[in-house]
C-alpha atoms as a PDB file:
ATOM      1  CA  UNK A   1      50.516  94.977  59.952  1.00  0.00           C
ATOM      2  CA  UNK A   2      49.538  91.471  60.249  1.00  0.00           C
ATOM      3  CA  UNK A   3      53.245  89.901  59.230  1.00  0.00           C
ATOM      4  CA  UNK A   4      54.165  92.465  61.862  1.00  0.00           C
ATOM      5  CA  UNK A   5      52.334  91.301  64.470  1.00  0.00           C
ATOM      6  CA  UNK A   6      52.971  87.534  63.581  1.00  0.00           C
ATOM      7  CA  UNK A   7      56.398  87.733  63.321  1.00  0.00           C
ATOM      8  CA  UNK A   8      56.591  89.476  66.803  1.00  0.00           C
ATOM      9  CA  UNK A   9      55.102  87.051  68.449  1.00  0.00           C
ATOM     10  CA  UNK A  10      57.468  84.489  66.609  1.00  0.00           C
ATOM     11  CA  UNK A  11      60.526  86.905  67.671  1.00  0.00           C
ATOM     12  CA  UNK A  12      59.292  86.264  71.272  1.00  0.00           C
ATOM     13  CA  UNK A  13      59.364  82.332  71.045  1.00  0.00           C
ATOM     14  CA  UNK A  14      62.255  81.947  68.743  1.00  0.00           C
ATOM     15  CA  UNK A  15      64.182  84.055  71.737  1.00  0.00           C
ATOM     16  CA  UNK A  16      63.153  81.783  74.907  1.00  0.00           C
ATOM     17  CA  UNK A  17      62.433  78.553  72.867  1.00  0.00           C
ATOM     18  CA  UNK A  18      66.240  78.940  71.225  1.00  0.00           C
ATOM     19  CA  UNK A  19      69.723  80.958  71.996  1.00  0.00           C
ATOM     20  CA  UNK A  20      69.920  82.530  68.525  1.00  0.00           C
ATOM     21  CA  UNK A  21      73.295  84.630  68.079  1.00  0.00           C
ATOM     22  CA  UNK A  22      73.025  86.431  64.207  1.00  0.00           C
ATOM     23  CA  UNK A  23      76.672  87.299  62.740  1.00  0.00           C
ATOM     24  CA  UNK A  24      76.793  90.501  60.752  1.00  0.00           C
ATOM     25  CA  UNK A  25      73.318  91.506  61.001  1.00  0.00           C
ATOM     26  CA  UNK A  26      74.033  94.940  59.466  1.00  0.00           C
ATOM     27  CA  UNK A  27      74.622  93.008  56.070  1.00  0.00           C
ATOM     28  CA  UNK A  28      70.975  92.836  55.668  1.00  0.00           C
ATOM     29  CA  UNK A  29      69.883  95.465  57.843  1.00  0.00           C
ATOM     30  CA  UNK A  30      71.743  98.327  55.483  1.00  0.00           C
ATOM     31  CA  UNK A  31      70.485  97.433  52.331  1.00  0.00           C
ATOM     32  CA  UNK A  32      68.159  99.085  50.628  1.00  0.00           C
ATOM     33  CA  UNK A  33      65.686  97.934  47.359  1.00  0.00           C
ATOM     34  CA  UNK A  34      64.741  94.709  46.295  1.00  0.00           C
ATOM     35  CA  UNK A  35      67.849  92.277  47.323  1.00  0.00           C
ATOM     36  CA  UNK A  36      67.152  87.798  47.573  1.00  0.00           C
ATOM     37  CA  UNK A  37      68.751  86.139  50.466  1.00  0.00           C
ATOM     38  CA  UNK A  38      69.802  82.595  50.258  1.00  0.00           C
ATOM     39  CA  UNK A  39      70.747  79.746  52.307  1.00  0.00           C
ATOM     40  CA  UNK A  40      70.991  76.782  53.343  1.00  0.00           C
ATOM     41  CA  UNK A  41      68.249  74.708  54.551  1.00  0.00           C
ATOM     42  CA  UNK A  42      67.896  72.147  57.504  1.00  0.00           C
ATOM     43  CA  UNK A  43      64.498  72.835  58.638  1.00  0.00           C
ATOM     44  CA  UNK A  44      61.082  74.283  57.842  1.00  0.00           C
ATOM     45  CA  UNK A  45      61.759  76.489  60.927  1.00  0.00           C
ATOM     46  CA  UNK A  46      64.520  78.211  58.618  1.00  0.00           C
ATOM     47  CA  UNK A  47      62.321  80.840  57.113  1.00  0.00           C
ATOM     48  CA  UNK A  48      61.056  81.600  60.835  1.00  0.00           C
ATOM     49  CA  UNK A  49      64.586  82.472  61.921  1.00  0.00           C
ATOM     50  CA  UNK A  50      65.719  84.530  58.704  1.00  0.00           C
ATOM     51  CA  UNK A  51      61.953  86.411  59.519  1.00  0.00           C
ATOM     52  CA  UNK A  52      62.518  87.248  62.530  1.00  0.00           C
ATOM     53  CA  UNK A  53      66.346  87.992  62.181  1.00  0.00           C
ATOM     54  CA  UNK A  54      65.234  90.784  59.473  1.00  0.00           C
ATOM     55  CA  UNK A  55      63.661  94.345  60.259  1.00  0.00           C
ATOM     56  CA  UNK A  56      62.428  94.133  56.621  1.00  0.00           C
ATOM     57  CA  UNK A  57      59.584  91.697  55.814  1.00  0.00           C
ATOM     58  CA  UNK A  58      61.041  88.973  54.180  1.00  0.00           C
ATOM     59  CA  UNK A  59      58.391  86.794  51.036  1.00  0.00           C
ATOM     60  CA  UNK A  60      59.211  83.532  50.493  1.00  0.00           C
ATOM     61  CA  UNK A  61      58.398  80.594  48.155  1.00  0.00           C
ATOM     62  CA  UNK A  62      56.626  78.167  49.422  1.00  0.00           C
ATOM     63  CA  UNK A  63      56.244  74.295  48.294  1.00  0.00           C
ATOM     64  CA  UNK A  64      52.396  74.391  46.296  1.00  0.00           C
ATOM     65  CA  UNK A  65      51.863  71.348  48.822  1.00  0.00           C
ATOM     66  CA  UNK A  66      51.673  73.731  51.900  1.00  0.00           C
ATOM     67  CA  UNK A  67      48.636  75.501  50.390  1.00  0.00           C
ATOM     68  CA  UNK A  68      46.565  73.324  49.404  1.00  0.00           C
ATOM     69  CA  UNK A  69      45.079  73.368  52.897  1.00  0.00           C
ATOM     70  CA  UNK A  70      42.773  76.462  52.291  1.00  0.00           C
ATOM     71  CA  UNK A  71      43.362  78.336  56.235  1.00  0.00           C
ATOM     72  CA  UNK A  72      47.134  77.783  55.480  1.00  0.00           C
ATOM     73  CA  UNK A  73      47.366  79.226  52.401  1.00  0.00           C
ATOM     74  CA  UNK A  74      45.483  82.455  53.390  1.00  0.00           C
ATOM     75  CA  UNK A  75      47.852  82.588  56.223  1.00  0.00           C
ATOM     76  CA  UNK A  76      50.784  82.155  53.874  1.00  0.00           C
ATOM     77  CA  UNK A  77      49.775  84.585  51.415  1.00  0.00           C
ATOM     78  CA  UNK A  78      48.702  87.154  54.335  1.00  0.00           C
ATOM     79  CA  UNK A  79      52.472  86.899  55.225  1.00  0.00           C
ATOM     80  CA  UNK A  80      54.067  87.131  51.819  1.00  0.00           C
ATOM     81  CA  UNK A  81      54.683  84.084  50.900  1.00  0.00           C
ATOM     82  CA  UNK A  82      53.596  82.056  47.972  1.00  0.00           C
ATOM     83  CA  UNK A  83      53.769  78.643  46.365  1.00  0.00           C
ATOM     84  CA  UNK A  84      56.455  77.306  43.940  1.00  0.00           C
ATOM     85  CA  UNK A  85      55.931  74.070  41.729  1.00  0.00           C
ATOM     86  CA  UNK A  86      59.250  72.200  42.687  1.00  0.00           C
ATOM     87  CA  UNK A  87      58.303  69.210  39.989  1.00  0.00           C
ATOM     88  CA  UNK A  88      59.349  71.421  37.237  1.00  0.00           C
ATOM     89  CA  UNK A  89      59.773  75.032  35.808  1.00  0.00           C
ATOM     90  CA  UNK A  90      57.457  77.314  37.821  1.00  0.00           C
ATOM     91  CA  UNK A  91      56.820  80.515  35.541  1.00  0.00           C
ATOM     92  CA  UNK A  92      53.934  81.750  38.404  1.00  0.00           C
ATOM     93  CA  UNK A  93      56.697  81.773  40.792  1.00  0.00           C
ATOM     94  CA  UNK A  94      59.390  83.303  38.844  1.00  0.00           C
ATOM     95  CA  UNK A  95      57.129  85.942  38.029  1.00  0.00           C
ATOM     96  CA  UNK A  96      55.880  86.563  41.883  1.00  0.00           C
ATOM     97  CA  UNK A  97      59.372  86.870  43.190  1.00  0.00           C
ATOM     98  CA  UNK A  98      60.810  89.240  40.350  1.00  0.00           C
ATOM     99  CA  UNK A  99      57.035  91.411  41.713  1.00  0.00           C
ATOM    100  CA  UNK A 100      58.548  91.018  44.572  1.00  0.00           C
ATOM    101  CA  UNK A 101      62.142  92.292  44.181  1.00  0.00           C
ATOM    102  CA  UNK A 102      61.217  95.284  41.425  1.00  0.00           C
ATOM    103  CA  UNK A 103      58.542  96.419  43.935  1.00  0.00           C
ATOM    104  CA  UNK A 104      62.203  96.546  46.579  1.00  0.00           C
ATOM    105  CA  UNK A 105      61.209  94.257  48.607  1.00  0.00           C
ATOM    106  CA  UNK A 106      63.561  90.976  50.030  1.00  0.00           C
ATOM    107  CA  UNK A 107      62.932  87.632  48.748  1.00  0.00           C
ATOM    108  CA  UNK A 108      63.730  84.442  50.640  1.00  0.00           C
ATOM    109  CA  UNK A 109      64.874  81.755  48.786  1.00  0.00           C
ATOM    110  CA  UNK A 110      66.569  77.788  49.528  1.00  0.00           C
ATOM    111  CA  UNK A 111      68.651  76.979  46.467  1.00  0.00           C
ATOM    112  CA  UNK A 112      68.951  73.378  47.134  1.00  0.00           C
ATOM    113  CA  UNK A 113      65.304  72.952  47.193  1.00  0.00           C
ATOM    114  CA  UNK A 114      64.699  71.050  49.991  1.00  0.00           C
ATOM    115  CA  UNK A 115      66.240  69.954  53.764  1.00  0.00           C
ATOM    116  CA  UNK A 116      70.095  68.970  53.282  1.00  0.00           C
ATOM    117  CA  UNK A 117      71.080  67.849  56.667  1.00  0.00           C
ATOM    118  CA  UNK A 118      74.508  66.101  54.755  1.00  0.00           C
ATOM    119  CA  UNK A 119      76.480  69.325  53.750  1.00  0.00           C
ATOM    120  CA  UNK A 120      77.744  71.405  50.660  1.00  0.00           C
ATOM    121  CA  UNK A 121      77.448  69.382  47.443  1.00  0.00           C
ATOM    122  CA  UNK A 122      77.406  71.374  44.617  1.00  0.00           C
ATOM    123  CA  UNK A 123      74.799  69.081  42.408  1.00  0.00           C
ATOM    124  CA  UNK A 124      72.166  70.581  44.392  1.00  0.00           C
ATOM    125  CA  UNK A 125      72.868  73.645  43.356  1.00  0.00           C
ATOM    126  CA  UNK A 126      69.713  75.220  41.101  1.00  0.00           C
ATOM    127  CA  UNK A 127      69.850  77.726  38.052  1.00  0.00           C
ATOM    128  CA  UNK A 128      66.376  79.728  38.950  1.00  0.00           C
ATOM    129  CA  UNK A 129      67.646  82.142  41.474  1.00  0.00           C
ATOM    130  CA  UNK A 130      70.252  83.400  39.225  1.00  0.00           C
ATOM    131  CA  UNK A 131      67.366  83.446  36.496  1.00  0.00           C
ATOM    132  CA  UNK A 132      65.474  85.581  39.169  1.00  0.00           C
ATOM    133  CA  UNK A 133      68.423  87.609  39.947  1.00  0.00           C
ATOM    134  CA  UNK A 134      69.275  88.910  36.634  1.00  0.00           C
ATOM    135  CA  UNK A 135      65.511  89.194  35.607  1.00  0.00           C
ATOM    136  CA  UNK A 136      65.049  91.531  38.440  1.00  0.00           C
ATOM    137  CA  UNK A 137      68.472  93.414  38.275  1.00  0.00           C
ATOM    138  CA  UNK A 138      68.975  92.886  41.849  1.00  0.00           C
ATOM    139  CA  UNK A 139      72.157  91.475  44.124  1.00  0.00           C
ATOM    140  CA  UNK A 140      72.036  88.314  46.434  1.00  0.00           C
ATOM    141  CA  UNK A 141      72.978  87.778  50.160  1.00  0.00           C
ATOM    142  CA  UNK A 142      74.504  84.406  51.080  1.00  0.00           C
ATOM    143  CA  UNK A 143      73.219  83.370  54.563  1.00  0.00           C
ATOM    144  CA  UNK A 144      73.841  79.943  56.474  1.00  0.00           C
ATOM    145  CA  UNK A 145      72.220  78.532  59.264  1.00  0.00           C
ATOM    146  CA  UNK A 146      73.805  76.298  61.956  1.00  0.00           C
ATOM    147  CA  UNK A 147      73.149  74.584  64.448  1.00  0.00           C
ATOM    148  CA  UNK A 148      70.053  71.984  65.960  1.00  0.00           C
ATOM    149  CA  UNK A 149      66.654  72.731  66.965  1.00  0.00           C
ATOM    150  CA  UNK A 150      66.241  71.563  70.592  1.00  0.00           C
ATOM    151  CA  UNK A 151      65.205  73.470  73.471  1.00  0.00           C
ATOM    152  CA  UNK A 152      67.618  76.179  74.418  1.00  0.00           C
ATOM    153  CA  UNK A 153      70.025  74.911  71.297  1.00  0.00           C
ATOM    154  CA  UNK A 154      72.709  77.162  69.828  1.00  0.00           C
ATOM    155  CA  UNK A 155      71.322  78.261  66.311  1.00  0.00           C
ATOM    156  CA  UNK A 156      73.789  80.582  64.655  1.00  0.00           C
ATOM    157  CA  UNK A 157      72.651  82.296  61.407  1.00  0.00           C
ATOM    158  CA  UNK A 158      75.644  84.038  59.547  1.00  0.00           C
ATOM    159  CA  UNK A 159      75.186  86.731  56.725  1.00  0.00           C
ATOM    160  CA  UNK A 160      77.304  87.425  54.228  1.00  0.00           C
ATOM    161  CA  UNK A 161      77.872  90.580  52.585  1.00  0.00           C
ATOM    162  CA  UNK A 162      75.436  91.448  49.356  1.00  0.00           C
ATOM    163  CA  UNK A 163      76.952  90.608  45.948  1.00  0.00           C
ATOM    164  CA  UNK A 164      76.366  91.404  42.243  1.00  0.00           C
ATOM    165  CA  UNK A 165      76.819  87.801  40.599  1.00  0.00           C
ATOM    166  CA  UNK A 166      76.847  89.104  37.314  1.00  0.00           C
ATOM    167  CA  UNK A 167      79.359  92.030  37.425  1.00  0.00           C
ATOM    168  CA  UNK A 168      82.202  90.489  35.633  1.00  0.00           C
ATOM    169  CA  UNK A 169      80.005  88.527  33.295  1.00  0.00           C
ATOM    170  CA  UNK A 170      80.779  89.801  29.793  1.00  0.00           C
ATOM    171  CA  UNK A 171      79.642  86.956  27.248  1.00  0.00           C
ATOM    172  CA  UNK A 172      75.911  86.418  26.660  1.00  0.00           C
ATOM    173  CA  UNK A 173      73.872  84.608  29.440  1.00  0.00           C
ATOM    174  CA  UNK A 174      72.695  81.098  29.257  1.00  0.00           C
ATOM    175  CA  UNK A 175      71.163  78.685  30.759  1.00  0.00           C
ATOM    176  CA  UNK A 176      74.714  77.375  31.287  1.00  0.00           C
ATOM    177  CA  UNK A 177      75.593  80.779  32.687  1.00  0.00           C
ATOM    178  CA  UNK A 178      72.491  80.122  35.021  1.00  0.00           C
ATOM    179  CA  UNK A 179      74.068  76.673  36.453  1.00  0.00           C
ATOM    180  CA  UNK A 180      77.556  77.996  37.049  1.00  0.00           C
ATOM    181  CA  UNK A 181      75.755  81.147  39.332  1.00  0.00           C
ATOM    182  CA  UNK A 182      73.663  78.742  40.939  1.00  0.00           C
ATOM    183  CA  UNK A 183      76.937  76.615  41.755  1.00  0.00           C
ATOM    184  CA  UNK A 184      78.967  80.059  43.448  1.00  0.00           C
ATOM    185  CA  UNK A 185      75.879  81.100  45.005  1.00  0.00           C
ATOM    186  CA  UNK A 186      76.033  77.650  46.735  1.00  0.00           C
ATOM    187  CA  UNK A 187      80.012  77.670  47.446  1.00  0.00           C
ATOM    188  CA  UNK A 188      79.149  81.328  49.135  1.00  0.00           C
ATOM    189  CA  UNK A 189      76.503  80.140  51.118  1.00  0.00           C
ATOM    190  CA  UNK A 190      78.503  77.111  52.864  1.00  0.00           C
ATOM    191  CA  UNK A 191      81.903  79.437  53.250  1.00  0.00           C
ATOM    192  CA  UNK A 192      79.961  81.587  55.768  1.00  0.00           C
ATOM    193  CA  UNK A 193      80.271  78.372  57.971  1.00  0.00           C
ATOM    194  CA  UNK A 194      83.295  78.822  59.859  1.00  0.00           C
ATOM    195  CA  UNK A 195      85.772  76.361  59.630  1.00  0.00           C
ATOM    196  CA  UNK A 196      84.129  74.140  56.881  1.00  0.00           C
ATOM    197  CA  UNK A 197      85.850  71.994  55.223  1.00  0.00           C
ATOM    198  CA  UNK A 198      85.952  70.881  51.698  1.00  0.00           C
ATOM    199  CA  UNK A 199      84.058  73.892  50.000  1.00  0.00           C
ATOM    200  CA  UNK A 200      86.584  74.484  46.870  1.00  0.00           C
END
């Protein structure tokens, strides 16, 4: 009820603060069960936008920074959300988003870590959502977000269809195995951007 509420209210402000248009919306509206959706990431208004774009809550992780500040963090965790170690392996937040996905519900994630205002580069492309992925047995949805945050700016969030990463996958899984995923997952992201150029 309360992420209900909250992200209502965002809806509201996102809509006269912003002229959001979301491209292929029933990509994340029709599925079902535990699915992550990744993107890109230019702001912390990101999650906000992917929230309030989905009729499904969405959890997301959270740098450990942001809760630290006691009110915050029971806000954060009141909304799904919870913190991620970004120094290192975080085995906590491994664990809390493959709860999250078994239990069907939709888990948020940034691949690259942090902002990236500079475009697709695939060296900031991450192995732990592919970890995640085949931990929890569950598919990913590419999304990518364009556009500037101003006053009435054009933000544009485009969703790509859900995909098994791991369907043709034959040989055993490795951390190397982990890298390469983390690299398409990346590629798939920034091809949702129409007309962008040097994704190969």
């Amino acid at each position: 009820m309360f992420y209900k509420i909250v992200v209502s209210i965002l809806r509201v402000l996102v809509l006269l603060i912003f002229d959001l248009k979301i491209h292929n919306k029933e990509n994340l509206d029709k599925v079902e069960g535990g699915v992550i959706v990744c993107g890109n990431h230019l702001s912390i208004i990101d999650p906000v936008i992917l929230a309030v774009s989905s009729k499904r809550q969405v959890h997301f992780m959270g740098k450990k920074e942001l809760f630290n500040n006691k009110i915050l963090s029971f806000i954060f965790r009141k909304l799904g959300a919870f913190p991620v170690d970004r120094s290192g392996v975080s085995l906590s937040a491994i664990k809390n988003s493959v709860n999250v996905l078994k239990n069907g519900g939709i888990l948020g994630i940034y691949p690259e870590g942090t902002r990236v205002q500079k475009g697709y580069n695939d060296e900031n492309a991450k192995p732990g959502i592919a970890l995640i992925a085949n931990r929890a047995k569950v598919k990913i949805i590419p999304v990518y977000i364009k556009g500037k945050y101003k006053f009435r700016g054009k933000i544009e969030l485009f969703i790509g269809e859900e995909k098994d990463y791991f369907e043709n996958i034959t040989e055993k899984i490795n951390a190397q195995t982990y890298t390469e995923i983390g690299k398409e997952i990346l590629k798939d992201i920034y091809s949702l951007n129409i007309g962008l150029e040097g994704v190969q």
